[in-house]
C-alpha atoms as a PDB file:
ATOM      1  CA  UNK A   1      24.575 131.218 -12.210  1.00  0.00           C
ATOM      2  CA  UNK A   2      21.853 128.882 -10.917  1.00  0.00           C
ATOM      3  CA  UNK A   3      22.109 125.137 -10.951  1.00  0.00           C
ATOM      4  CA  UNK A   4      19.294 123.193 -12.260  1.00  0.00           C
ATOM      5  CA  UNK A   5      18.417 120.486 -10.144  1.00  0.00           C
ATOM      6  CA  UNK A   6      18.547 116.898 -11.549  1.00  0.00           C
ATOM      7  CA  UNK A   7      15.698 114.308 -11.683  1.00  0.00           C
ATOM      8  CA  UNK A   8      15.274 111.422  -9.879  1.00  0.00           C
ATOM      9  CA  UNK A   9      15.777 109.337 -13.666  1.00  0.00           C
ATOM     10  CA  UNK A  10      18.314 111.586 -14.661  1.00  0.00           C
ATOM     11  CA  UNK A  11      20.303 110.527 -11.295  1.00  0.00           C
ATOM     12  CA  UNK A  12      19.324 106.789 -11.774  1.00  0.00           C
ATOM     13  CA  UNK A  13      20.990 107.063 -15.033  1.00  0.00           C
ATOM     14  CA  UNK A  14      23.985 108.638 -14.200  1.00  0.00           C
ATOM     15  CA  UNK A  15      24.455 106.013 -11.398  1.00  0.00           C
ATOM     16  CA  UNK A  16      24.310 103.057 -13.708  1.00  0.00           C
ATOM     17  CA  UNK A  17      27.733 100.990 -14.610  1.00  0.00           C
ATOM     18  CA  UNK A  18      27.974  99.565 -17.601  1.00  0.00           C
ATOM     19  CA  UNK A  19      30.193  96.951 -16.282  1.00  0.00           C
ATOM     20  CA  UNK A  20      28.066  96.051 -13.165  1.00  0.00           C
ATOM     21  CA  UNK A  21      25.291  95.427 -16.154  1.00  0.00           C
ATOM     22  CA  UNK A  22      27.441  92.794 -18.080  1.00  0.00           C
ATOM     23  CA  UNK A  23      28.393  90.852 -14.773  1.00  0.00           C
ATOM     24  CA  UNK A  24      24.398  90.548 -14.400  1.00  0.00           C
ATOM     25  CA  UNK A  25      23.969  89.607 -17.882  1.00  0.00           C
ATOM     26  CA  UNK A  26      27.114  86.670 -17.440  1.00  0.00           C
ATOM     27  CA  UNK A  27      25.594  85.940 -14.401  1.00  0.00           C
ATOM     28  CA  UNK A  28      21.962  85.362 -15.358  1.00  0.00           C
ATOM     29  CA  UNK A  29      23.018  83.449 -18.258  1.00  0.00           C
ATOM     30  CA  UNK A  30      25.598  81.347 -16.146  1.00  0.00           C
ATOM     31  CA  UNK A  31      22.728  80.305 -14.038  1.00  0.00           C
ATOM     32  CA  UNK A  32      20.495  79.778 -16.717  1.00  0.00           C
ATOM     33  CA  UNK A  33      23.368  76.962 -18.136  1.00  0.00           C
ATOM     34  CA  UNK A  34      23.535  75.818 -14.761  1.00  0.00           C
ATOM     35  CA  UNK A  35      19.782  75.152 -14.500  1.00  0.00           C
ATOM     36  CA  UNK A  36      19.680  73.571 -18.413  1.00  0.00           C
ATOM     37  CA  UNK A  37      22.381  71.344 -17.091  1.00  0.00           C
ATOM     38  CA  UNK A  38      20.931  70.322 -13.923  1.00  0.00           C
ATOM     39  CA  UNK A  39      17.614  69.470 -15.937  1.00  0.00           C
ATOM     40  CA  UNK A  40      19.675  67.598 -18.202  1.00  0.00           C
ATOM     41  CA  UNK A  41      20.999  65.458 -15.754  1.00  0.00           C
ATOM     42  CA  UNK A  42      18.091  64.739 -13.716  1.00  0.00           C
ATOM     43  CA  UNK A  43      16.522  63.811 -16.694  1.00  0.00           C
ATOM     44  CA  UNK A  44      19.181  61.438 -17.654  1.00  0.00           C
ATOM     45  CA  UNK A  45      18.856  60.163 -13.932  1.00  0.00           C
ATOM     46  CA  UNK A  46      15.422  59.882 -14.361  1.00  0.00           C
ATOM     47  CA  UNK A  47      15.896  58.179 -17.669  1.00  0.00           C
ATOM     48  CA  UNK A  48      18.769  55.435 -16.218  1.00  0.00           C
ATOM     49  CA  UNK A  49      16.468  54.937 -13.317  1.00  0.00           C
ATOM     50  CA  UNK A  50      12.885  53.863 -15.278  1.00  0.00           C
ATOM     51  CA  UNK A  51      15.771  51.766 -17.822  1.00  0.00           C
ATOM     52  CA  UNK A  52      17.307  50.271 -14.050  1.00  0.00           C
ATOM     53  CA  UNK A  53      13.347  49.741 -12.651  1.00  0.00           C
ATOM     54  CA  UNK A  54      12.267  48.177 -16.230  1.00  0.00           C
ATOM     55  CA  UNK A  55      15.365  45.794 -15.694  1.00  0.00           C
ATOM     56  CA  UNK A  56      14.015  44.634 -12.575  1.00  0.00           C
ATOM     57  CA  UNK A  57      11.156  44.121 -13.485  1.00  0.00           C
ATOM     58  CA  UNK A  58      12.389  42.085 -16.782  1.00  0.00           C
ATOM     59  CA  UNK A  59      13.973  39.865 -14.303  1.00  0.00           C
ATOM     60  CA  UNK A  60      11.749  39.714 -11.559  1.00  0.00           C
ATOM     61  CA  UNK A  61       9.173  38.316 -14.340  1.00  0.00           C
ATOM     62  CA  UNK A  62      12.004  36.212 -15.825  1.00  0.00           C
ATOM     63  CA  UNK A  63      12.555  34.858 -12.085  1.00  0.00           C
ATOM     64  CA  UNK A  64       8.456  34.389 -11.049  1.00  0.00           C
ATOM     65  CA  UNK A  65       8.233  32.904 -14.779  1.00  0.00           C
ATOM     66  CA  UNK A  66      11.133  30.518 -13.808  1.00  0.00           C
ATOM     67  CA  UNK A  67       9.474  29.524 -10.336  1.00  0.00           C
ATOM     68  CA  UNK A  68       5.964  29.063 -11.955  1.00  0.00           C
ATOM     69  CA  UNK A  69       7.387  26.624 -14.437  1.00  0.00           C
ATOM     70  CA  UNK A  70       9.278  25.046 -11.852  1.00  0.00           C
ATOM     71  CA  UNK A  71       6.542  24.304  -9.924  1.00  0.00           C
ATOM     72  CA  UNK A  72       4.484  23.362 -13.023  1.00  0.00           C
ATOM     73  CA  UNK A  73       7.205  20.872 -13.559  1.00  0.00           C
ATOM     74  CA  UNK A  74       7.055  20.022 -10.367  1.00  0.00           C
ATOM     75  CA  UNK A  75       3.492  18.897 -10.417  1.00  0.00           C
ATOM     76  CA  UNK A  76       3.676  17.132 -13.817  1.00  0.00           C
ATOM     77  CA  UNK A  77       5.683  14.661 -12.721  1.00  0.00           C
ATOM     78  CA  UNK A  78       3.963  14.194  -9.431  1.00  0.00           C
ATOM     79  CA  UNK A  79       0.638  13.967 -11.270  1.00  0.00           C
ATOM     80  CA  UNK A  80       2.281  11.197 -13.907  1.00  0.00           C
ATOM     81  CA  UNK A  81       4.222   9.181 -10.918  1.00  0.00           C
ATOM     82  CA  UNK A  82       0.879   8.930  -9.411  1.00  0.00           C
ATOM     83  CA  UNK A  83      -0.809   7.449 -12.308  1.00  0.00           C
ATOM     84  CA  UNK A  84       2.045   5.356 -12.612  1.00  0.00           C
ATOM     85  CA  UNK A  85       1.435   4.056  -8.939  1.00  0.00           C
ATOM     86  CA  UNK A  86      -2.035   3.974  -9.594  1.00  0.00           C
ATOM     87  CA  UNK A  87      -1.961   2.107 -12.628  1.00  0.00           C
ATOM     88  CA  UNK A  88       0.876  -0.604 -11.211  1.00  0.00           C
ATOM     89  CA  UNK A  89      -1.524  -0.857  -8.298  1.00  0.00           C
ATOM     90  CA  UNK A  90      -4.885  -1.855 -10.369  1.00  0.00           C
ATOM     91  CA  UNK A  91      -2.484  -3.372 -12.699  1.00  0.00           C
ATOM     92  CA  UNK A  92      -1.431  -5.671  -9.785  1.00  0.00           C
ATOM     93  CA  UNK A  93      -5.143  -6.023  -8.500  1.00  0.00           C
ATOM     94  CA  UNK A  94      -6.027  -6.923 -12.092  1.00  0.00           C
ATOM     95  CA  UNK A  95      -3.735  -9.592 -12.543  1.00  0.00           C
ATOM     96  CA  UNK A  96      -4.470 -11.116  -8.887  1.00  0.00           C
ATOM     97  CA  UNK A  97      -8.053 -11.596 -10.414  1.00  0.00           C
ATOM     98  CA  UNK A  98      -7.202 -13.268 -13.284  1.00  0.00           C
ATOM     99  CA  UNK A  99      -4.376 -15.653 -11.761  1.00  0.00           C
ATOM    100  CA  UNK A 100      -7.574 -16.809  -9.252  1.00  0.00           C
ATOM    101  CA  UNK A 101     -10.151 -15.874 -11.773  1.00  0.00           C
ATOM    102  CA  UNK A 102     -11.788 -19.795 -11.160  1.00  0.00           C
ATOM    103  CA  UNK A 103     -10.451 -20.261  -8.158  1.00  0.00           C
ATOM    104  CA  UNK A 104     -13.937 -21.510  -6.664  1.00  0.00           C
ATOM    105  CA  UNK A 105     -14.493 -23.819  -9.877  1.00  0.00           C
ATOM    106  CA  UNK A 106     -10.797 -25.562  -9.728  1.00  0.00           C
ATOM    107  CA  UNK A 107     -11.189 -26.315  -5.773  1.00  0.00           C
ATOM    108  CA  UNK A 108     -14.326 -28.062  -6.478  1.00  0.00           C
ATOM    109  CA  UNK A 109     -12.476 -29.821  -9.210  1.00  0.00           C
ATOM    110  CA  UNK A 110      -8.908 -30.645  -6.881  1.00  0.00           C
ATOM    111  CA  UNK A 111     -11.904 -31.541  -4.302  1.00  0.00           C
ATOM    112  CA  UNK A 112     -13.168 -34.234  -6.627  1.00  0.00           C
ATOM    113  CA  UNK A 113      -9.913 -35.431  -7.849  1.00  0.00           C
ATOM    114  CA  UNK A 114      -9.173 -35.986  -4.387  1.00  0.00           C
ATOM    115  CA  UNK A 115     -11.747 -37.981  -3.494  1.00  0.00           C
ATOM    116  CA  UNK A 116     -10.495 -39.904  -6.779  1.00  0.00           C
ATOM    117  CA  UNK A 117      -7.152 -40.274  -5.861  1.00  0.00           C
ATOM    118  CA  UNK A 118      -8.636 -41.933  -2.169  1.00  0.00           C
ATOM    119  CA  UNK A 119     -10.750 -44.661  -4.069  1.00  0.00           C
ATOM    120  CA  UNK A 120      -7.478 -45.660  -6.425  1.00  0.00           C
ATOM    121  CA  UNK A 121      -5.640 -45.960  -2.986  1.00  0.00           C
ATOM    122  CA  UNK A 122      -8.316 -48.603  -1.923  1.00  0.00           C
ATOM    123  CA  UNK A 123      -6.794 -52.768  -2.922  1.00  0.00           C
ATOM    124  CA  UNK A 124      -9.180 -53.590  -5.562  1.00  0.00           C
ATOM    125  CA  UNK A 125     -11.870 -56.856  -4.202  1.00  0.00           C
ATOM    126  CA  UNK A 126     -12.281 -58.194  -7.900  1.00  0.00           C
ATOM    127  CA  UNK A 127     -11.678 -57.654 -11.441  1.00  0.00           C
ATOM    128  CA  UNK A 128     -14.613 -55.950 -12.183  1.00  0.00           C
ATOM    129  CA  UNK A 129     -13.304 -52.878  -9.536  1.00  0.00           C
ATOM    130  CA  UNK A 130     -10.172 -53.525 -10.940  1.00  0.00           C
ATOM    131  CA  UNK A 131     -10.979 -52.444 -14.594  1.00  0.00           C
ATOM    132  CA  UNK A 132     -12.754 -49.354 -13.045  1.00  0.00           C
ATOM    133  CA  UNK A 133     -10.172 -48.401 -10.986  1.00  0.00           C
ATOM    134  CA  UNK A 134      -7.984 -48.097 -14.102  1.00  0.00           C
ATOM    135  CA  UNK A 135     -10.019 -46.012 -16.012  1.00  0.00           C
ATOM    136  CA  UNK A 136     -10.124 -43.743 -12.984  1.00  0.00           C
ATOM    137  CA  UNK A 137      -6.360 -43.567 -13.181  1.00  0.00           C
ATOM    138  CA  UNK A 138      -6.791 -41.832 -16.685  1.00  0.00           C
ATOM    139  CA  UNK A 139      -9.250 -39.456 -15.634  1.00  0.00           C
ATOM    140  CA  UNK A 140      -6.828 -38.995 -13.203  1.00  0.00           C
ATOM    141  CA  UNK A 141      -3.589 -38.235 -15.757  1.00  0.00           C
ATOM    142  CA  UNK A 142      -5.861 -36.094 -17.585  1.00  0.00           C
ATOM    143  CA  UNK A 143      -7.184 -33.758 -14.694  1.00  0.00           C
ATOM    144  CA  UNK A 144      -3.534 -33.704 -13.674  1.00  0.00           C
ATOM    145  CA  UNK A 145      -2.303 -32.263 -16.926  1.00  0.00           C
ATOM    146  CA  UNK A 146      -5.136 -29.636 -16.749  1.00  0.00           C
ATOM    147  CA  UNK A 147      -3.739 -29.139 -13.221  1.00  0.00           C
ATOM    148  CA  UNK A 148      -0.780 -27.972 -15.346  1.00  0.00           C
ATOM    149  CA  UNK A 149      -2.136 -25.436 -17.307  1.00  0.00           C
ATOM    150  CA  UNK A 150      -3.631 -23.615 -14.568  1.00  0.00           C
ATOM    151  CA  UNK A 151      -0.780 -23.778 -12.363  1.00  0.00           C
ATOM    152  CA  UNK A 152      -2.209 -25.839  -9.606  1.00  0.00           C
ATOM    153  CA  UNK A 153       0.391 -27.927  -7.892  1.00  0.00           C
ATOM    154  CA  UNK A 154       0.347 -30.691  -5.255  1.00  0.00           C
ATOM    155  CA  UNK A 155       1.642 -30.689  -1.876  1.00  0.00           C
ATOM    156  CA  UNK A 156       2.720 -33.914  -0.888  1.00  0.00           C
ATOM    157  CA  UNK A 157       3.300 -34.194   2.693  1.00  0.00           C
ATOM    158  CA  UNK A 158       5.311 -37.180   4.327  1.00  0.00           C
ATOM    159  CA  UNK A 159       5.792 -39.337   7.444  1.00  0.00           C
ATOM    160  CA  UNK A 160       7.954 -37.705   9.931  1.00  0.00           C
ATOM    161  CA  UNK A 161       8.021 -34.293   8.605  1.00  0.00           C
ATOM    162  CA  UNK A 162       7.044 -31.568  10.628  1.00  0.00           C
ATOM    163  CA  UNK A 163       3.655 -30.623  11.181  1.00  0.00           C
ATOM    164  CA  UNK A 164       2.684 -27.137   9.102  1.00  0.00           C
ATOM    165  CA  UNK A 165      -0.883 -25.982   9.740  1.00  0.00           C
ATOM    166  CA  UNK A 166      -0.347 -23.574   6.563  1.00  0.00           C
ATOM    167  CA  UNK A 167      -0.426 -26.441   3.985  1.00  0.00           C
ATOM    168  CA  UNK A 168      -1.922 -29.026   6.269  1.00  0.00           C
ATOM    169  CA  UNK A 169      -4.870 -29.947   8.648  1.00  0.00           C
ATOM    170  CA  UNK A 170      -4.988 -32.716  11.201  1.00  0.00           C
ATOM    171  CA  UNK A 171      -7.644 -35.242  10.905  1.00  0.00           C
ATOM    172  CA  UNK A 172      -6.093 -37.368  13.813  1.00  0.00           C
ATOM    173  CA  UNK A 173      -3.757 -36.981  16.724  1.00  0.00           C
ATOM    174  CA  UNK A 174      -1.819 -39.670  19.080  1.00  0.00           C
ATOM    175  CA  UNK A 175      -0.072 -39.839  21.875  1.00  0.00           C
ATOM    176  CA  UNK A 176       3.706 -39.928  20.987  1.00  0.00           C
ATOM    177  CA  UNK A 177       7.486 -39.521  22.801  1.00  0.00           C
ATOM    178  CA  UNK A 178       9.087 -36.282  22.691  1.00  0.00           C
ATOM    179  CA  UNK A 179      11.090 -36.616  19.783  1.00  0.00           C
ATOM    180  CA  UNK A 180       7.918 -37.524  17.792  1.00  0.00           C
ATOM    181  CA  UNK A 181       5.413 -34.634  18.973  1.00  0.00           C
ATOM    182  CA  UNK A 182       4.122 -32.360  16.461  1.00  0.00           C
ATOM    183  CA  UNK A 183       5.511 -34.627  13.313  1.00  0.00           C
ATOM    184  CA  UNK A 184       3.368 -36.514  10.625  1.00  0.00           C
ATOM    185  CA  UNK A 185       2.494 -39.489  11.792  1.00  0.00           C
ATOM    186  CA  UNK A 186       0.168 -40.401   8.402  1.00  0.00           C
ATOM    187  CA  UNK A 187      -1.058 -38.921   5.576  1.00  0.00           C
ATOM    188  CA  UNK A 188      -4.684 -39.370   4.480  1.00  0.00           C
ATOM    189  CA  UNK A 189      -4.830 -37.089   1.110  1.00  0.00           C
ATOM    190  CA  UNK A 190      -2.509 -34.349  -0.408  1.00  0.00           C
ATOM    191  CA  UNK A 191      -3.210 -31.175  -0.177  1.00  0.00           C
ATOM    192  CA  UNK A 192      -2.999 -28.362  -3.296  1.00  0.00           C
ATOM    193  CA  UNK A 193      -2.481 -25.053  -4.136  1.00  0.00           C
ATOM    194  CA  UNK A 194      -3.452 -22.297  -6.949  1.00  0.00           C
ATOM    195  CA  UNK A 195      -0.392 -20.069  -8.059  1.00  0.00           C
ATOM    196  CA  UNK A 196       1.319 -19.871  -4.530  1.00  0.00           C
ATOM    197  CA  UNK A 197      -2.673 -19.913  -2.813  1.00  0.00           C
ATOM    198  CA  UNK A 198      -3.258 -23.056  -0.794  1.00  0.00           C
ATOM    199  CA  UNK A 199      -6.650 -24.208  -2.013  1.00  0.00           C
ATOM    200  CA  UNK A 200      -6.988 -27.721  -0.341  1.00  0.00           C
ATOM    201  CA  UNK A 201      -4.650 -28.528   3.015  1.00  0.00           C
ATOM    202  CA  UNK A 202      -3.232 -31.783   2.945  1.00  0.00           C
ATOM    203  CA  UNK A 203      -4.960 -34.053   5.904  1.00  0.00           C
ATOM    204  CA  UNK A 204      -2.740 -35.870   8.140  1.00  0.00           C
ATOM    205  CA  UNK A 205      -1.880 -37.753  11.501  1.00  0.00           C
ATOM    206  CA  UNK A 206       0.089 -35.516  13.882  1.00  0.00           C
ATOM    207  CA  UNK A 207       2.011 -36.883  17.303  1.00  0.00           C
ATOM    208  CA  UNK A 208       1.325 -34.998  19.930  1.00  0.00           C
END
């Protein structure tokens, strides 16, 4: 009896396993899952990192936000304490002005009332004199009250008291012992000031 030979797909057929064709079905699909799951993760990594990076950036603004208004702060109050200082400093000039706003006009005024004060000092030669001499003395009283109101005080130097070329001039010097060098040996007129400005020196006699 003669055999009939078998085809190459006939033989192909034969050879397959129906359980080696399962185990590649499991196995495909197991690495299908495994793929899925791997995707799934790296997307949720990929999802926790851009939430992680937004974050930091959230704060990093929150932090450069905090520095800028800082600084902003910062300079405020620089820019107001320097108007402060400025202001306090023309403030200061201001009121310097006005506390020696007529200084000029009040020295030629103390210079006058000087010159007053050294003819009432002279011994009157008759009546006549004598009844000017006293109304001098109240122009005198009067210009001294308006001495008053603008703060002009006298300085009123006396004998023996030590020479101070801040508040007083020499007119005259003399030969004197040691223990009377550099003292006041006389005083010819007083001197005055504005406020805490010396605006006439007081004239004197000084030992030397």
């Amino acid at each position: 009896m003669a055999f009939k030979k078998k085809s190459k797909e006939e033989e192909q057929k034969q050879e397959s396993n129906p359980q080696t064709d399962l185990d590649l079905e499991l196995l495909a699909k197991e690495t299908k899952d495994l793929k899925d799951e791997r995707i799934k993760e790296l997307e949720s990594k990929l999802k926790e990192y851009e939430k992680k990076e937004e974050q930091f950036r959230e704060e990093l603004n929150k932090k450069f936000l905090e520095t800028i208004q800082k600084k902003s702060d910062e300079a405020a109050l620089l820019i107001k304490s320097k108007e402060e200082e400025i202001e306090q400093k023309y403030s200061s000039k201001l009121e310097e002005q006005k506390r020696y706003l007529y200084e000029s006009q009040l020295t030629e005024l103390v210079n006058i009332v000087s010159r007053l004060e050294d003819v009432l000092n002279v011994e009157p030669s008759s009546e006549e004199v004598k009844k000017y001499l006293f109304g001098f003395k109240m122009f005198l009283t009067q210009f001294e009250s308006l001495f008053d109101s603008f703060n002009i005080s006298k300085i009123v130097p006396e004998t023996g008291q030590e020479f101070d070329s801040e508040i007083m001039e020499s007119l005259e010097t003399e030969t004197v012992e040691e223990i009377q060098r550099n003292k006041i040996l006389k005083v010819f007129s007083k001197g005055y000031k504005l406020n805490e400005r010396v605006i006439k020196l007081a004239q004197v006699k000084v030992g030397v």
